[in-house]
Structures are given as structure tokens and as C-alpha cells.
Protein backbone atom coordinates (compact mmCIF):
# COMPACT_ATOMS: atom_id res chain seq x y z
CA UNK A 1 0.00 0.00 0.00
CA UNK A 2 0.67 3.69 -0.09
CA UNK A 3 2.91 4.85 2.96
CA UNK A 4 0.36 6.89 4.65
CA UNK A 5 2.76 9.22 6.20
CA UNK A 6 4.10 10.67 3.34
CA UNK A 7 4.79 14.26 2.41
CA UNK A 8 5.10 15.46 -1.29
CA UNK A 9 7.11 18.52 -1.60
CA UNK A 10 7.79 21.14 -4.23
CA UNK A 11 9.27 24.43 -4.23
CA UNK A 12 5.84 26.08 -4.47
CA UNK A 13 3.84 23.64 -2.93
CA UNK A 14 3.45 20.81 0.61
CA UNK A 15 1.26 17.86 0.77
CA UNK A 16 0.30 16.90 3.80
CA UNK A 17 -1.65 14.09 4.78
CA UNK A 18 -5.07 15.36 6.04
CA UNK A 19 -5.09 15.46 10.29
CA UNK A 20 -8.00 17.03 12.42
CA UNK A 21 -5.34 20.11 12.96
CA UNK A 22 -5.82 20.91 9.31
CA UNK A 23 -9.99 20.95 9.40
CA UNK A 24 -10.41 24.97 10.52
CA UNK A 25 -8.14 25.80 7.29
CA UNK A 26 -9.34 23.75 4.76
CA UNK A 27 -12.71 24.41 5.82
CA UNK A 28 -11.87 28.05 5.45
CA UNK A 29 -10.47 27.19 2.14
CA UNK A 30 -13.51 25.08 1.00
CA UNK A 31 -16.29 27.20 2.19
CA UNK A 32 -17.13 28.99 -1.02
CA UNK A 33 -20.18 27.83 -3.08
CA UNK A 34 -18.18 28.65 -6.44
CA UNK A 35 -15.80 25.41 -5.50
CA UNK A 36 -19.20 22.93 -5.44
CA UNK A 37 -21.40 24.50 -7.91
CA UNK A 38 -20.12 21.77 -11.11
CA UNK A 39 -19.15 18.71 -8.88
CA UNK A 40 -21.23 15.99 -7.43
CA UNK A 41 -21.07 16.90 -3.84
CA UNK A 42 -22.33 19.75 -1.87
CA UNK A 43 -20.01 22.16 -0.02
CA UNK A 44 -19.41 19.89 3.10
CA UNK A 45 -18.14 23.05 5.14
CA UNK A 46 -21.17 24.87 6.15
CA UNK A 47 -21.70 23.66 9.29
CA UNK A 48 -19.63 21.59 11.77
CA UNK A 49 -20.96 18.16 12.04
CA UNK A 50 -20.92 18.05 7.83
CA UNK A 51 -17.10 18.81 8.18
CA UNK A 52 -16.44 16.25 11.07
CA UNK A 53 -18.38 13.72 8.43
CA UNK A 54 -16.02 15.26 5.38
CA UNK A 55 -13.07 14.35 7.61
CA UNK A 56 -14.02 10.98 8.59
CA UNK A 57 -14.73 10.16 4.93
CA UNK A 58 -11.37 11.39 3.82
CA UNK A 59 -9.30 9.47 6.54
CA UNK A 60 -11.03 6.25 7.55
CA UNK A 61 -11.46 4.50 4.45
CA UNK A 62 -8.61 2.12 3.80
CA UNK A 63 -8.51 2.61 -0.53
CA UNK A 64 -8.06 6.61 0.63
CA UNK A 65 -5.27 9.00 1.41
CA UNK A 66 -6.18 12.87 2.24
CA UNK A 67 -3.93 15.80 1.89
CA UNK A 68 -3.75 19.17 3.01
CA UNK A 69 -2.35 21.20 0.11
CA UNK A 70 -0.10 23.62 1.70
CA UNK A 71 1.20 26.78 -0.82
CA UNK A 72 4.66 27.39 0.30
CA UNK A 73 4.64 31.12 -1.21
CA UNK A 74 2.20 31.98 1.13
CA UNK A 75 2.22 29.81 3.48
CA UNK A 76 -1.83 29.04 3.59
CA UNK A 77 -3.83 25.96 3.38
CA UNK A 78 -5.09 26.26 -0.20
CA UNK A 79 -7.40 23.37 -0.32
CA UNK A 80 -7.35 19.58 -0.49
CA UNK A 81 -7.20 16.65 -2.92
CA UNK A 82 -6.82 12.44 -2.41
CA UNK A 83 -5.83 9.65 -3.53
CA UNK A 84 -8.71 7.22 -3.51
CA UNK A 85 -9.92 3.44 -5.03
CA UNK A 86 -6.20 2.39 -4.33
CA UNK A 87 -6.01 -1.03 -6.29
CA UNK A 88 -3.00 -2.43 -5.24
CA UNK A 89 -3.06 -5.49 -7.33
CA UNK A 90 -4.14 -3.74 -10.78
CA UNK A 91 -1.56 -0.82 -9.83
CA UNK A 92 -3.64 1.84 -10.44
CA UNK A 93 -5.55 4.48 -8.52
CA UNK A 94 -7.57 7.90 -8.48
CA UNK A 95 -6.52 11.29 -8.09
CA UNK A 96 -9.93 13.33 -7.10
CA UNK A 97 -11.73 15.24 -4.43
CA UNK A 98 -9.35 18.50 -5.21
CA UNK A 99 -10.69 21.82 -4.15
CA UNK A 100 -8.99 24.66 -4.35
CA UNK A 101 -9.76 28.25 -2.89
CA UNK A 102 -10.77 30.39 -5.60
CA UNK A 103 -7.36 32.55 -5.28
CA UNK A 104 -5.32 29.82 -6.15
CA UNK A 105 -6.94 28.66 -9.45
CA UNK A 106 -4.99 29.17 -12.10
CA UNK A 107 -1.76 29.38 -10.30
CA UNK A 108 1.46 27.21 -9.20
CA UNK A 109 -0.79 25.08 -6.81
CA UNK A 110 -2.90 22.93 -8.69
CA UNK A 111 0.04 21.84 -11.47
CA UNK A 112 2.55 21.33 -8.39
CA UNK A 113 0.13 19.48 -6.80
CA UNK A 114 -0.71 17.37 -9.71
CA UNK A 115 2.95 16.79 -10.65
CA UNK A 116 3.77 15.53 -6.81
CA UNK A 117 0.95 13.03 -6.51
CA UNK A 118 1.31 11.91 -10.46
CA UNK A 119 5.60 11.76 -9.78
CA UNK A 120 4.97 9.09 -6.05
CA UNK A 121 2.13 7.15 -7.97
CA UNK A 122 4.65 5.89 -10.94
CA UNK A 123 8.29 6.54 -9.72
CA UNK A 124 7.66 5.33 -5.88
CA UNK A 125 4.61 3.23 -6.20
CA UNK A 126 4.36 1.62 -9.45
CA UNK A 127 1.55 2.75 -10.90
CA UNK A 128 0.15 1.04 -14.31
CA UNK A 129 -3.08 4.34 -14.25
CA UNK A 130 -3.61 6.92 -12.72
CA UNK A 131 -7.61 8.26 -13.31
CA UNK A 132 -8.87 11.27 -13.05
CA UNK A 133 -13.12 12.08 -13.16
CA UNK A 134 -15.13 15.40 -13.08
CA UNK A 135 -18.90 15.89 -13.84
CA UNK A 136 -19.18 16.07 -17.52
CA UNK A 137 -21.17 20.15 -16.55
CA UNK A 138 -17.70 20.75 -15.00
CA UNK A 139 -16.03 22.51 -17.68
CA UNK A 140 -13.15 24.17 -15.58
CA UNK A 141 -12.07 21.10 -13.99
CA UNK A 142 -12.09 19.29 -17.13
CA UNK A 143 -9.91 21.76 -18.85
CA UNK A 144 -7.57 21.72 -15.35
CA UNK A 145 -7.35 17.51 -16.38
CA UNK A 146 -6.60 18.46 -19.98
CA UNK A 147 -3.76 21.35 -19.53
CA UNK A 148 -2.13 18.67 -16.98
CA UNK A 149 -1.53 16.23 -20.01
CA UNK A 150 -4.60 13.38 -18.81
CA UNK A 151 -6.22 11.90 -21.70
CA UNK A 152 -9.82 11.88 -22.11
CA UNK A 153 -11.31 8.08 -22.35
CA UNK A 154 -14.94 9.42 -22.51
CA UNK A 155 -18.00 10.44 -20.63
CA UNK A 156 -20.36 8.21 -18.83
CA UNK A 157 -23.99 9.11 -19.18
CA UNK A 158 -26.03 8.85 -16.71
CA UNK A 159 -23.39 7.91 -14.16
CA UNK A 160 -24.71 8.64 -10.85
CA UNK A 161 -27.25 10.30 -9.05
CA UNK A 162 -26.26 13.69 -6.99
CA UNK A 163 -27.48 13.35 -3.66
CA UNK A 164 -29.62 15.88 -1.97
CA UNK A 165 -30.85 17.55 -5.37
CA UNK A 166 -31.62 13.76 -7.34
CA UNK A 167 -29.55 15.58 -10.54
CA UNK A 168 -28.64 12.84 -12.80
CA UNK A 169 -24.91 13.31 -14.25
CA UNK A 170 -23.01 12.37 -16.48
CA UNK A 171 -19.67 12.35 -15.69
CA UNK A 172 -16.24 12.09 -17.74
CA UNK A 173 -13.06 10.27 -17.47
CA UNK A 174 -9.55 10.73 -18.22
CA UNK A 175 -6.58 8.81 -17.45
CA UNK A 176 -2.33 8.93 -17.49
CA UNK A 177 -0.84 5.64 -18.10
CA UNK A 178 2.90 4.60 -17.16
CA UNK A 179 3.84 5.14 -21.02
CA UNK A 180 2.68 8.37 -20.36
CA UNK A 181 4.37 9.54 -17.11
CA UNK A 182 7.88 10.93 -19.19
CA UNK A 183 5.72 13.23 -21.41
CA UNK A 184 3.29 14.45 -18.53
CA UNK A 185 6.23 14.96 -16.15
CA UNK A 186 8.05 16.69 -18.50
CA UNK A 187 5.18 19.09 -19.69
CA UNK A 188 4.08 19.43 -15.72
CA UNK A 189 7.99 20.38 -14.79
CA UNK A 190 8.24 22.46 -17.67
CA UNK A 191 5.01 24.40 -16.59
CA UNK A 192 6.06 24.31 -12.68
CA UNK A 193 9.32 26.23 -13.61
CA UNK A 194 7.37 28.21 -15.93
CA UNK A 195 5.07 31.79 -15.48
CA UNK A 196 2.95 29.74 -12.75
């Protein structure tokens, strides 16, 4: 499995793995209805017992590892992402549940962040796939999959049901492979040293 302690590190950018000492700044980070508007869950920072449940969902479940995305230039809690369906024997996982606050989109965070969690999956871990998923509505997260160099396999119709509203989505798919990995890392490296 995935050493759970780990820290991914950048010059721009700290991955922590989630810890209850993290909650009050990621929930500050989170709390924005812009962040939830296109994805499948509601904004599970607008009161305190949906935020205890957010935190026990992100660090309890065994195929799941949580991090606190830490920018380095400023030294706040920018948001959070996870690794998640861990498959150990088919060597491949997801990369999902990333939230940024709104003042980091478009900046360092997200490609560092991308880069370190892409960079442990195949060079430490092995990884055969890495997936990545966003609600087919969720234009700006899909183009965030596309500029990082993840290949679109296609969209799902009719995937799954949102809960609390009964929305049906669709929802679309895209994927980096091992074969893969040089070209991404060297487009993601290239962008990291880059105007971000």
C-alpha cells in the first residue's frame, strides 16, 4: 500500500496528509459555493458536524489517502485533494476530491500538486493508471485535467445520481498511463518552472 505518512514537496507547494489540525483551514479554504457548484457533492463546510463527516470520509477509508495542500509562497492551506480506489493489485488508482480556494486557481498550486501526486504514484509506487473524473457540466475542472496532459477516455452518461438535489450526471473520465508519465512529467515540470 501507499505509505500513509508521506509528504510530497515542491518548491511552491506541501502535501500533507489530512489530520483534524488541518480541518479549521481547509474548511476556510472550502467554504465557497463557487468550489461545489459543477461537482457531485455539496459544499461539506457549512456547518460543523458536515465537516467532522467530510473528515471521517477522507481518513477512515482504507482505498483513501487525504492531503492538506499547503502553498509554500504563502504559506496558507489552499485546499485539499486524495488519492482514492487504491487497487494495489491492478496498480492503479484515483486522483480526485481537489478543491482549491478560488485565489489559487490558475496558479502554481494545482500543477505542483498534480505533478507531486502523479511523480509518487509511478516513480515510488508503481503505478500502471492513474484516473482522473469530473462531472461532464464541470467545464473548468475538465480543462484543469486536460492542460495537466490526462487523456480523455470518454464520458459516462447517466453515471450517478447527486445526492440531496436527485440531478442525474453524467460524468467524464480521463486517465495517465505509465507510457505516459515521461511526457506528462516533462510538460508538468516544464510548466512548474514556468510563469505559474
Amino acid at each position: 500500500m501507499i505509505d500513509r505518512d508521506i509528504i510530497l514537496e515542491s518548491d511552491g507547494v506541501r502535501l500533507e496528509p489530512l489530520q483534524a489540525h488541518h480541518v479549521p483551514a481547509v474548511a476556510r479554504a472550502g467554504n465557497d459555493p463557487a468550489l461545489w457548484e459543477f461537482t457531485f457533492g455539496a459544499n461539506p463546510f457549512t456547518n460543523d458536524a458536515d465537516t467532522m463527516r467530510w473528515l471521517h470520509d477522507a481518513t477512515r477509508a482504507q482505498d483513501v489517502l487525504a492531503f492538506a495542500i499547503v502553498d509554500k509562497r504563502s504559506g496558507e492551506i489552499a485546499g485539499s485533494t486524495r488519492y482514492l480506489d487504491i487497487q494495489p493489485a491492478h496498480r492503479k488508482l484515483e486522483i480526485g476530491y481537489t478543491f482549491l480556494a478560488r485565489r489559487h486557481w490558475r496558479t502554481h498550486v494545482n500543477t505542483e500538486s498534480k505533478y507531486l501526486l502523479l511523480r509518487y504514484a509511478f516513480e515510488v509506487w508503481g503505478a500502471n493508471r492513474v484516473q482522473l473524473k469530473g462531472e461532464a457540466i464541470n467545464s473548468r475542472s475538465r480543462a484543469a485535467m486536460e492542460r495537466i496532459g490526462a487523456v480523455y477516455e470518454g464520458t459516462l452518461r447517466n453515471f450517478r445520481v447527486q445526492p440531496g438535489s436527485g440531478a442525474v450526471r453524467d460524468t467524464s473520465f480521463y486517465s495517465v498511463i505509465a507510457s505516459e508519465w515521461p511526457s506528462v512529467k516533462l510538460k508538468l515540470s516544464g510548466r512548474s518552472r514556468g510563469s505559474l
